[in-house]
Protein backbone atom coordinates (compact mmCIF):
# COMPACT_ATOMS: atom_id res chain seq x y z
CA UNK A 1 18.94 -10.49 2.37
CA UNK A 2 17.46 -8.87 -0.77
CA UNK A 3 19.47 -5.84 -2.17
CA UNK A 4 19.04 -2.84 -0.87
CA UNK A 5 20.38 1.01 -1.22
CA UNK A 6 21.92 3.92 0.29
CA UNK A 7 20.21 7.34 0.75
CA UNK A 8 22.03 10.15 2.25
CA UNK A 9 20.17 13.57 2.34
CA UNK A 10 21.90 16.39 0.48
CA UNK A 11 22.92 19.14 2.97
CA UNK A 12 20.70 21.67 4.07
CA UNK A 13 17.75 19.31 2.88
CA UNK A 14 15.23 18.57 6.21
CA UNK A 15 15.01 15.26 7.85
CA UNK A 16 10.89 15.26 6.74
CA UNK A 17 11.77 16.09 3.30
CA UNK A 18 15.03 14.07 2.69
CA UNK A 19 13.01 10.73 3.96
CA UNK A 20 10.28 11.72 0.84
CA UNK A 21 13.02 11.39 -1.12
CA UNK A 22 14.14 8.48 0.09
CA UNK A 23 10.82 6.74 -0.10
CA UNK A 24 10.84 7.60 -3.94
CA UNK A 25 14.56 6.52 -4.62
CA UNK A 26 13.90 2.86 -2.89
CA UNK A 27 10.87 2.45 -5.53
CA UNK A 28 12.80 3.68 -8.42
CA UNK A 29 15.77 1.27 -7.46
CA UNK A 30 12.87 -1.66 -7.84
CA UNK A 31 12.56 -0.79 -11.28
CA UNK A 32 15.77 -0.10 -12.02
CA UNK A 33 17.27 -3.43 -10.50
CA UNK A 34 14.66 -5.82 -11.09
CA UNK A 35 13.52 -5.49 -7.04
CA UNK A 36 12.88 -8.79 -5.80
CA UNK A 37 9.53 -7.93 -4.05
CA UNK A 38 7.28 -11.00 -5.81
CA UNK A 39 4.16 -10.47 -7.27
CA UNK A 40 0.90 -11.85 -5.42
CA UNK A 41 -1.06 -14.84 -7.14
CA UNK A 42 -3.58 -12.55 -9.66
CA UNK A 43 -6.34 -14.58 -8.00
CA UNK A 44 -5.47 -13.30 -4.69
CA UNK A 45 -5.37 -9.81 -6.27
CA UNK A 46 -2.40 -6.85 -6.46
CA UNK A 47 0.81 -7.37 -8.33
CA UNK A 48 4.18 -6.29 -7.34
CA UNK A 49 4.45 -2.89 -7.52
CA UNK A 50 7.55 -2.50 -10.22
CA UNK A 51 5.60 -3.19 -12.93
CA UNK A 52 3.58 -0.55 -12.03
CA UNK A 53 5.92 2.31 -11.63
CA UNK A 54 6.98 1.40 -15.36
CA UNK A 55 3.74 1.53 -16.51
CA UNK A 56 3.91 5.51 -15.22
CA UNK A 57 6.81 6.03 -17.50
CA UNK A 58 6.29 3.93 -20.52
CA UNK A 59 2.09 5.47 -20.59
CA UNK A 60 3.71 8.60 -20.43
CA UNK A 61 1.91 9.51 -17.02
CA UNK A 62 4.92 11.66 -15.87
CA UNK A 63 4.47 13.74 -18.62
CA UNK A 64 1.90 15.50 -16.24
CA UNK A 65 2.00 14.01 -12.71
CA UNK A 66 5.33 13.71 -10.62
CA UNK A 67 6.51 11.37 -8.42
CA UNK A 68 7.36 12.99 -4.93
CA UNK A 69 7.71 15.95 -6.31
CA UNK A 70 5.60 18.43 -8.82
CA UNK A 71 4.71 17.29 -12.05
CA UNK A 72 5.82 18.87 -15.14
CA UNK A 73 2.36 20.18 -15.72
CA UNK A 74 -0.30 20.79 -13.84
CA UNK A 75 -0.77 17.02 -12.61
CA UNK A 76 -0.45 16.59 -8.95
CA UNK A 77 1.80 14.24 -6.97
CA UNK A 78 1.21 10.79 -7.80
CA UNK A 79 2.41 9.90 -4.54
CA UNK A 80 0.55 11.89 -2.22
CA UNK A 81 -2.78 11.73 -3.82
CA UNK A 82 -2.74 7.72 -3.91
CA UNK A 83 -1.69 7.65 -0.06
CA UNK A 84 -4.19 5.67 2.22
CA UNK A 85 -6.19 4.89 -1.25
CA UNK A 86 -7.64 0.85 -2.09
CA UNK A 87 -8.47 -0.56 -5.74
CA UNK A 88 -11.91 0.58 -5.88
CA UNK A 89 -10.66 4.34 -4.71
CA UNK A 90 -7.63 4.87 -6.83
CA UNK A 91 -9.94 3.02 -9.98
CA UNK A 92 -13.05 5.48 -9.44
CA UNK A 93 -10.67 8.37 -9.32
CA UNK A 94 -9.03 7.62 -12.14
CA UNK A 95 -12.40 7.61 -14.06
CA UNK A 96 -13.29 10.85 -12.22
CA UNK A 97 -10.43 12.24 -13.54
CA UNK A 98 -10.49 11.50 -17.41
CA UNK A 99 -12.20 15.08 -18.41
CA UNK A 100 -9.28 17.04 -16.24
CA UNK A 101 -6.88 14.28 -18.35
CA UNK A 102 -8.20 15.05 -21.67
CA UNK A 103 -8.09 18.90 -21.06
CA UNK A 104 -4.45 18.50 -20.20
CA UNK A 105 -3.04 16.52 -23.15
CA UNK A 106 -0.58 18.35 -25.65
CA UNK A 107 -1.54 18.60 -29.64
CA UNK A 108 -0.98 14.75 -31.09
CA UNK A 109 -1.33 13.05 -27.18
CA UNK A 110 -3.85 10.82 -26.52
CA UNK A 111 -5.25 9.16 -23.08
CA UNK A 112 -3.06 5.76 -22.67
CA UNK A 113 -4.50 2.10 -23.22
CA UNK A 114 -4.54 0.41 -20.05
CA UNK A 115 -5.57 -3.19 -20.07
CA UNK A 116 -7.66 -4.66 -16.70
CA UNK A 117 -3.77 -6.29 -15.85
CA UNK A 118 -2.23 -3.14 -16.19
CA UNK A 119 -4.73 -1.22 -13.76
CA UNK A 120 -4.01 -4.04 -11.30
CA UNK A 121 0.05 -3.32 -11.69
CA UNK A 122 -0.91 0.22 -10.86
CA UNK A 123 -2.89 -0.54 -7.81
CA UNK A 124 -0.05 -2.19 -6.64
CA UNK A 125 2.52 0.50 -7.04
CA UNK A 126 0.38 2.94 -5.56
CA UNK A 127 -0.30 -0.18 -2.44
CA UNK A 128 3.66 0.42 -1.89
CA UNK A 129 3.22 3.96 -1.31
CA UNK A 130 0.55 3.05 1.40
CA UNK A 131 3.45 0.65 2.79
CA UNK A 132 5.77 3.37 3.11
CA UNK A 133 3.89 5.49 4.89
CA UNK A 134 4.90 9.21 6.30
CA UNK A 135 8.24 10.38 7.03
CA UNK A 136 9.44 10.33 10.28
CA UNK A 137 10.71 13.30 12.99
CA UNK A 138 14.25 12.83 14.36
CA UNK A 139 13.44 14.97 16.96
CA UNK A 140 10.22 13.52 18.36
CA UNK A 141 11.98 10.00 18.14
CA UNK A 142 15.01 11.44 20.15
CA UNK A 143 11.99 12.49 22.37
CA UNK A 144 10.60 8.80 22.74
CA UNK A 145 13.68 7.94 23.77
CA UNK A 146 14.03 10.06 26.60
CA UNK A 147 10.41 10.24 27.39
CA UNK A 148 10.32 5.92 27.57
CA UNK A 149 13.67 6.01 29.73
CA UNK A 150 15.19 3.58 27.24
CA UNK A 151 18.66 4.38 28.15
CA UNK A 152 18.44 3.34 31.75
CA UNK A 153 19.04 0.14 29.89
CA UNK A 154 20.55 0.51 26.89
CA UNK A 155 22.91 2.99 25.48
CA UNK A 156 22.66 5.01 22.13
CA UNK A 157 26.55 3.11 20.93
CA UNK A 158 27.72 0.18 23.32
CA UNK A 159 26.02 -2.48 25.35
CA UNK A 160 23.41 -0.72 27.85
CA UNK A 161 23.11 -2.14 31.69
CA UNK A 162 20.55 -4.48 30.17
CA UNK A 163 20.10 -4.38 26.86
CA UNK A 164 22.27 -4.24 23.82
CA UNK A 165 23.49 -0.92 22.01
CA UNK A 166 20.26 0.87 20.03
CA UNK A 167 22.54 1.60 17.19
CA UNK A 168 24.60 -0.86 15.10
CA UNK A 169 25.95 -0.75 11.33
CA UNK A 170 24.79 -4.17 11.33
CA UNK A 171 21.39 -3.91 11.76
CA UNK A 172 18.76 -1.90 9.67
CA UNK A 173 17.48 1.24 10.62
CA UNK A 174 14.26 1.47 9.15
CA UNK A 175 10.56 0.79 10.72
CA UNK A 176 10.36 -3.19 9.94
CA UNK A 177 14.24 -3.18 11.03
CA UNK A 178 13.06 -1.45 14.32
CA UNK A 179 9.90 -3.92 14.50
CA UNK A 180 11.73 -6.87 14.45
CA UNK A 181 14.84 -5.55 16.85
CA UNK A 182 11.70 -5.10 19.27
CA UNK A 183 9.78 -8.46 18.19
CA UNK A 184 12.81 -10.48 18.92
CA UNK A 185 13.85 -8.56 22.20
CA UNK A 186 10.37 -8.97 23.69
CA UNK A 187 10.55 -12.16 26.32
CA UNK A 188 13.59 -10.00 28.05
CA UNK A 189 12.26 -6.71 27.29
CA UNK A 190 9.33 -7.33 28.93
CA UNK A 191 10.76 -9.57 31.76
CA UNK A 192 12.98 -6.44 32.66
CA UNK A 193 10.30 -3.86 32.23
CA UNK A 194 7.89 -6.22 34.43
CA UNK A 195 10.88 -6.30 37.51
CA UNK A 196 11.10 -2.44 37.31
CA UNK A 197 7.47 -2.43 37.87
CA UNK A 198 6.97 -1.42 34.40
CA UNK A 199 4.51 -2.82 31.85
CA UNK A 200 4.86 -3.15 28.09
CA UNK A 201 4.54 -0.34 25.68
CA UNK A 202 1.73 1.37 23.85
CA UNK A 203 3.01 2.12 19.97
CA UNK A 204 1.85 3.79 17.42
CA UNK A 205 3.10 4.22 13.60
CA UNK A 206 4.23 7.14 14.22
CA UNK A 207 6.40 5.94 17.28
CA UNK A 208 8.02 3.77 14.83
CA UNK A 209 8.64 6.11 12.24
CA UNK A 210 10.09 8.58 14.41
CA UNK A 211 11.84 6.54 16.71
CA UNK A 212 13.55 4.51 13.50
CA UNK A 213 13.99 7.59 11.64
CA UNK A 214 16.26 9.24 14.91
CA UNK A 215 18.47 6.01 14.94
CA UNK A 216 18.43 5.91 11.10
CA UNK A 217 20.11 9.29 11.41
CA UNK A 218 22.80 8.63 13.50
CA UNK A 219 23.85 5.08 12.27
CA UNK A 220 27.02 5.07 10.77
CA UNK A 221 26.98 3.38 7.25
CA UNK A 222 27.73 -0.42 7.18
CA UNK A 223 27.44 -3.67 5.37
CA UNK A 224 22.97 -3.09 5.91
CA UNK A 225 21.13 -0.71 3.53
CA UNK A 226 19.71 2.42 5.28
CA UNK A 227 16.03 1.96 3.59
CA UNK A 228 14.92 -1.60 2.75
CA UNK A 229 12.83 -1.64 -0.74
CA UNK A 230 9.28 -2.67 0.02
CA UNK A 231 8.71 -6.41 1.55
CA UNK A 232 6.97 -9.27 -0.16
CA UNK A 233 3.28 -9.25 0.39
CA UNK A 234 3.60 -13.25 -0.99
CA UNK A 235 6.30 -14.30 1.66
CA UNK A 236 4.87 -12.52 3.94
CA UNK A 237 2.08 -14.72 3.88
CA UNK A 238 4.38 -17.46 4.56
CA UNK A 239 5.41 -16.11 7.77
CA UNK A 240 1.85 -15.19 8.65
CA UNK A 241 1.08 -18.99 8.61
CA UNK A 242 4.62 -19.93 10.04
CA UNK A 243 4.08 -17.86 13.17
CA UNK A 244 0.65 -19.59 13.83
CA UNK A 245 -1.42 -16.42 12.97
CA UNK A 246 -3.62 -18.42 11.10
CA UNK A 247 -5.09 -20.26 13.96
CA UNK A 248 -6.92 -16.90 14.99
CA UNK A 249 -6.80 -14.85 11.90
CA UNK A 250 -7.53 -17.52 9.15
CA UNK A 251 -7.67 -15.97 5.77
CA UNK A 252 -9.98 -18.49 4.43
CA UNK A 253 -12.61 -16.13 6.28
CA UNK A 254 -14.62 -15.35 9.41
CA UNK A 255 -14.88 -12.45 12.14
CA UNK A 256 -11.28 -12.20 13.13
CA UNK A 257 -9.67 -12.35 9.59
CA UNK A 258 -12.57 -9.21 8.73
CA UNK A 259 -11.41 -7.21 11.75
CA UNK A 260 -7.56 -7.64 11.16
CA UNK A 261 -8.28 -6.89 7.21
CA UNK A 262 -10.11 -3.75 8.26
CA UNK A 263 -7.73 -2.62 10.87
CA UNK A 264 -3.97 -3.04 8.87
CA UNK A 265 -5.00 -2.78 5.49
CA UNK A 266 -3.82 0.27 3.40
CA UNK A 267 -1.96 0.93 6.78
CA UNK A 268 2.09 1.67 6.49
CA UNK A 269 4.88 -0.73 7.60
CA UNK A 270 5.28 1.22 10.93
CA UNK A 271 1.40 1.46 11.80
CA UNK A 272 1.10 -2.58 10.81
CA UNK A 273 4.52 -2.97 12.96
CA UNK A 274 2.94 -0.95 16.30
CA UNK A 275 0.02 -2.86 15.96
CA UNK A 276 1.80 -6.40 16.12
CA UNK A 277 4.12 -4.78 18.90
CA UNK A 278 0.98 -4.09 20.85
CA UNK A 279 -0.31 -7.42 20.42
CA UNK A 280 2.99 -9.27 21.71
CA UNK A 281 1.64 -10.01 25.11
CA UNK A 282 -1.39 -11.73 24.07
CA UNK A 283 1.26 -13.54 21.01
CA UNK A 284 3.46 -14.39 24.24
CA UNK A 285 0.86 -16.09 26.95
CA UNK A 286 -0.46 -18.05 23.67
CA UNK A 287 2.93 -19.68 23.13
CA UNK A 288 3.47 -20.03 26.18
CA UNK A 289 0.25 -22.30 26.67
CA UNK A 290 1.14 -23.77 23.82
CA UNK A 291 4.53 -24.56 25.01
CA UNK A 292 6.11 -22.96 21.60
CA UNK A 293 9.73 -21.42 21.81
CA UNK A 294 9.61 -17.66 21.08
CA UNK A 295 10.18 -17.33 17.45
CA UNK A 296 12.67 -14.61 16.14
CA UNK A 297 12.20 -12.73 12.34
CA UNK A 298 14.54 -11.13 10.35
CA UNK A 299 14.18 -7.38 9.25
CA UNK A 300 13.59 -9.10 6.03
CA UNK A 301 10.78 -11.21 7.36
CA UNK A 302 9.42 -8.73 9.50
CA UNK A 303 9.23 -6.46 5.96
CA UNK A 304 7.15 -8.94 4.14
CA UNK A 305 4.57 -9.65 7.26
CA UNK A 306 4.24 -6.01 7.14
CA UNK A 307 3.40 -5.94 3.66
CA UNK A 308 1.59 -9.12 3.19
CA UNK A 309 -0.82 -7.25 6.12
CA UNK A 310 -0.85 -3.59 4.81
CA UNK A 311 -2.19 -5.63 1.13
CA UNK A 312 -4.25 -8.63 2.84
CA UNK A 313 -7.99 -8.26 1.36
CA UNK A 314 -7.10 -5.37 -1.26
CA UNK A 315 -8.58 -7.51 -3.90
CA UNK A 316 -12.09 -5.84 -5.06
CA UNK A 317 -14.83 -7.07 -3.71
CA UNK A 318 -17.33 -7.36 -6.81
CA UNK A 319 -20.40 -5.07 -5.48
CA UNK A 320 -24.13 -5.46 -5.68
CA UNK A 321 -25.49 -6.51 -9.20
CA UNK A 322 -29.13 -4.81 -8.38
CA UNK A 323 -27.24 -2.06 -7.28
CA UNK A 324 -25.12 -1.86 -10.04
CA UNK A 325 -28.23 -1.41 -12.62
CA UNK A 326 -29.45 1.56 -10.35
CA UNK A 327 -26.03 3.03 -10.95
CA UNK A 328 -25.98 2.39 -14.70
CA UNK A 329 -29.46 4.12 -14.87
CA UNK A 330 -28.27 6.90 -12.26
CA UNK A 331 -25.10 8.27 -13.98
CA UNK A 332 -26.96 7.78 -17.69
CA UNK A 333 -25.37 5.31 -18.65
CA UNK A 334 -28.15 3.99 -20.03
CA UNK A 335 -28.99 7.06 -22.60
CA UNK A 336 -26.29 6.13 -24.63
CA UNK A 337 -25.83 2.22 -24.19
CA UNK A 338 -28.73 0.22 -24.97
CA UNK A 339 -30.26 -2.50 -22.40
CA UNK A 340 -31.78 -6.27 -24.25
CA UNK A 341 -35.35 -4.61 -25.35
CA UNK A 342 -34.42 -0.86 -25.50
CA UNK A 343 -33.95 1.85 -28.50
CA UNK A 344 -30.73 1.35 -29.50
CA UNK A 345 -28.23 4.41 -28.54
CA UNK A 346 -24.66 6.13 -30.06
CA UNK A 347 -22.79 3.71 -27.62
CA UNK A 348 -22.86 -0.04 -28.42
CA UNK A 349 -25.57 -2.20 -26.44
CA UNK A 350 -24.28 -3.48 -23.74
CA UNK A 351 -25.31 -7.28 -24.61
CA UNK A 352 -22.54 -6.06 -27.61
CA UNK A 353 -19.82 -5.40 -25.07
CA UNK A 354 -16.69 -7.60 -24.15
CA UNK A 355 -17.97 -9.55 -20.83
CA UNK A 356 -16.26 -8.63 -18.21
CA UNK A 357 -14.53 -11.15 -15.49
CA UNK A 358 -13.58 -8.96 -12.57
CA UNK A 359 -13.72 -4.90 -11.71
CA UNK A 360 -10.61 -4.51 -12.92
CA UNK A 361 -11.91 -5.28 -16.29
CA UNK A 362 -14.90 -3.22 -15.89
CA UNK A 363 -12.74 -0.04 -15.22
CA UNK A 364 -10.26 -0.94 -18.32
CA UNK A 365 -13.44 -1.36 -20.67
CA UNK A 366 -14.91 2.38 -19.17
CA UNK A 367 -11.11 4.37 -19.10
CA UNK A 368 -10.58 2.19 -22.43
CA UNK A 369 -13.91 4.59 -24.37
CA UNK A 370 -13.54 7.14 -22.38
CA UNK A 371 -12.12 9.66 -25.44
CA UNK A 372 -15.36 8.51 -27.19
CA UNK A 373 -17.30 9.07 -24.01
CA UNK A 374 -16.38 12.52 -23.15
CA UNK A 375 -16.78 13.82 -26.78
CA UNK A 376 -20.70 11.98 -26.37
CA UNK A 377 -21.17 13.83 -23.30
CA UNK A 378 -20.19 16.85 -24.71
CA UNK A 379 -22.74 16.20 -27.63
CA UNK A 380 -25.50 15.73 -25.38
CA UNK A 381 -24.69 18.37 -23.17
CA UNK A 382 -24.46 16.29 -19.75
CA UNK A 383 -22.01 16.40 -17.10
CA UNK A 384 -19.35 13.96 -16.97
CA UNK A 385 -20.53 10.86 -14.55
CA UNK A 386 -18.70 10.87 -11.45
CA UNK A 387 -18.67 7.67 -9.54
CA UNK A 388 -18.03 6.63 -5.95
CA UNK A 389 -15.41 3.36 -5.73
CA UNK A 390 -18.71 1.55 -4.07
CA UNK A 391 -20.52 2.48 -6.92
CA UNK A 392 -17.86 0.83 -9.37
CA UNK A 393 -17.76 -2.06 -7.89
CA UNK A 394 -21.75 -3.03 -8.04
CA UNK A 395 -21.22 -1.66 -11.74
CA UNK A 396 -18.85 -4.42 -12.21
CA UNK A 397 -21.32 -6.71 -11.07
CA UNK A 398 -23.96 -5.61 -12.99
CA UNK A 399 -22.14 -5.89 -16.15
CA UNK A 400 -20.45 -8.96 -15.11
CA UNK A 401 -24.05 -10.46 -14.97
CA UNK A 402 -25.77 -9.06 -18.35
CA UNK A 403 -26.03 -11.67 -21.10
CA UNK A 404 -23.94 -10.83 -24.25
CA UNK A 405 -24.43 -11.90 -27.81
């Protein structure tokens, strides 16, 4: 079991609130500890995300934006602005932002270098955030409780008439804990359910934030952390194969990998965890066809599935090159960065740039002139060019595909 903390809310501090907090202290104790969440192999795309919440510190981001909280200027929170955000999004806005940036830097600051790597170790700090999703309700999980009658088999402390006791010191109360208590329980959950003429559950995320976040509040402390740090997007894709999932969702490609890609990525722990938890009866009659044993996961296992799907197919996608030149003409690009057999312009030619090898270095090449840029802009009297994360992606391409010198 990887290390994990303690949170306990300060008094007077709501449940909502104190679970923000929370959230923030698990990601600082990553970088603080050396968190063991691993990074993903660059080809496949997004690092581990505690390289990127250095990066906020040592680039001197905080100086503006905070981190669940205000900033110390007139930067907005990092965390909620980057919630439910991909590569290309958080990239484009970032460029979108660089005139607001500027504006806001103190006498001597400049804009920070950020290298193509870099941007990637930022994308996948700000993937964690989309991992940890909201905060939970106490009160509408107490709710769920009563509403699903889950006491007529289990009780809150002790062994139920059926099942065992919802709370224990032993086990971790936090959505993938809750996921995998459910996961594992599921051939006698459902067997009981089914002989009190009941059927299986629907879930949503926020079941399983709420209903985690109720039992999280009245477990008594013990040997478990309260809030796990983030899983491990590359185990987790060890699991994904070890539980079969590749024989309908194979990640080399095809329909079903697209719709599962589309459907959990960006998504939190909990909403990836209700959507496996409503597709445990189909999981079930497959085994059982296939004659397979149920197979139980650890909260720890459970974590990393859940993050290995909420960052499955965040890599950027590379665009339209034809597209792409349309955009370079659109936003003006052009007017200051010569084409092969156009009047030179104030910018260098673009056969004179550094080739680029994915979008990542694309957007590291733009942020990296973008002082230079906005004081050209100025000089010519045009607006800065805003750009859509579609758009920045065909760029890419486009670039990626011009000859250079």
């Amino acid at each position: 079991m990887r290390a994990g903390l303690r949170f306990e809310a300060p008094r007077g501090l709501s449940l909502r609130v104190a679970a923000t907090m929370a959230a923030a202290v698990a990601l600082v104790s990553m970088s603080a500890t050396g968190g063991t969440t691993a990074a993903l192999d660059r080809s496949a795309g997004v690092s581990a995300p505690t390289a990127g919440y250095q990066l906020l510190l040592q680039k001197g981001c905080t100086n503006c934006h905070g981190i669940a909280g205000p900033g110390r200027r007139q930067g907005p929170d990092l965390l909620r602005i980057a919630r439910g955000k991909g590569s290309a999004e958080l990239l484009a806005e970032m460029w979108n932002h660089v005139p607001q940036m500027v504006n806001g830097l103190s006498s001597g600051e400049r804009l920070p270098s950020l290298s193509a790597g870099e941007l990637r170790d930022l994308v996948g700090y700000f993937g964690t955030i989309n991992y940890l999703g909201e905060a939970g309700d106490a009160r509408r999980g107490q709710a769920l409780i009563a509403e699903r009658s889950c006491l007529g088999c289990h009780d809150l402390r002790r062994r139920g008439k059926i099942g065992p006791a919802l709370i224990s010191a032993a086990r971790v109360a936090s959505p993938p804990g809750l996921v995998s208590d459910l996961w594992n329980h599921y051939p006698g959950m459902s067997a009981a359910l089914s002989g009190k003429g009941m059927r299986w559950f629907d879930w949503s995320g926020g079941d399983i934030t709420d209903l985690s976040f109720y039992l999280s509040s009245i477990t008594p402390l013990g040997p478990e952390p309260r809030l796990q740090t983030p899983g491990d997007p590359d185990q987790g894709s060890k699991v994904f194969v070890r539980l079969g999932c590749v024989a309908c969702h194979n990640p080399a490609g095809g329909a079903a990998w697209s719709a599962l890609v589309r459907a959990s990525n960006r998504c939190s722990a909990a909403e990836n965890g209700a959507a496996l938890l409503q597709h445990l009866p189909d999981i079930s009659k497959s085994w059982q066809r296939a004659g397979q044993a149920w197979k139980l996961l650890s909260a720890t296992e459970m974590a990393d599935l859940l993050a290995y799907l909420s960052r499955a197919g965040a890599e950027l996608s590379g665009g339209d090159a034809a597209k792409g030149e349309a955009v370079f003409a659109s936003k003006r690009c052009i007017r200051c960065h010569a084409m092969p057999g156009t009047k030179p312009g104030i910018g260098p030619n673009v056969i004179d740039m550094p080739a680029v090898a994915d979008p990542y270095d694309a957007a590291a090449l733009m942020i990296g002139h973008a002082r230079g840029m906005k004081l050209a802009t100025e000089i010519k009297r045009v607006p800065w060019p805003q750009i859509q994360p579609d758009e920045l992606q065909d760029l890419y391409a486009f670039l990626s595909k011009v000859p250079r010198r």
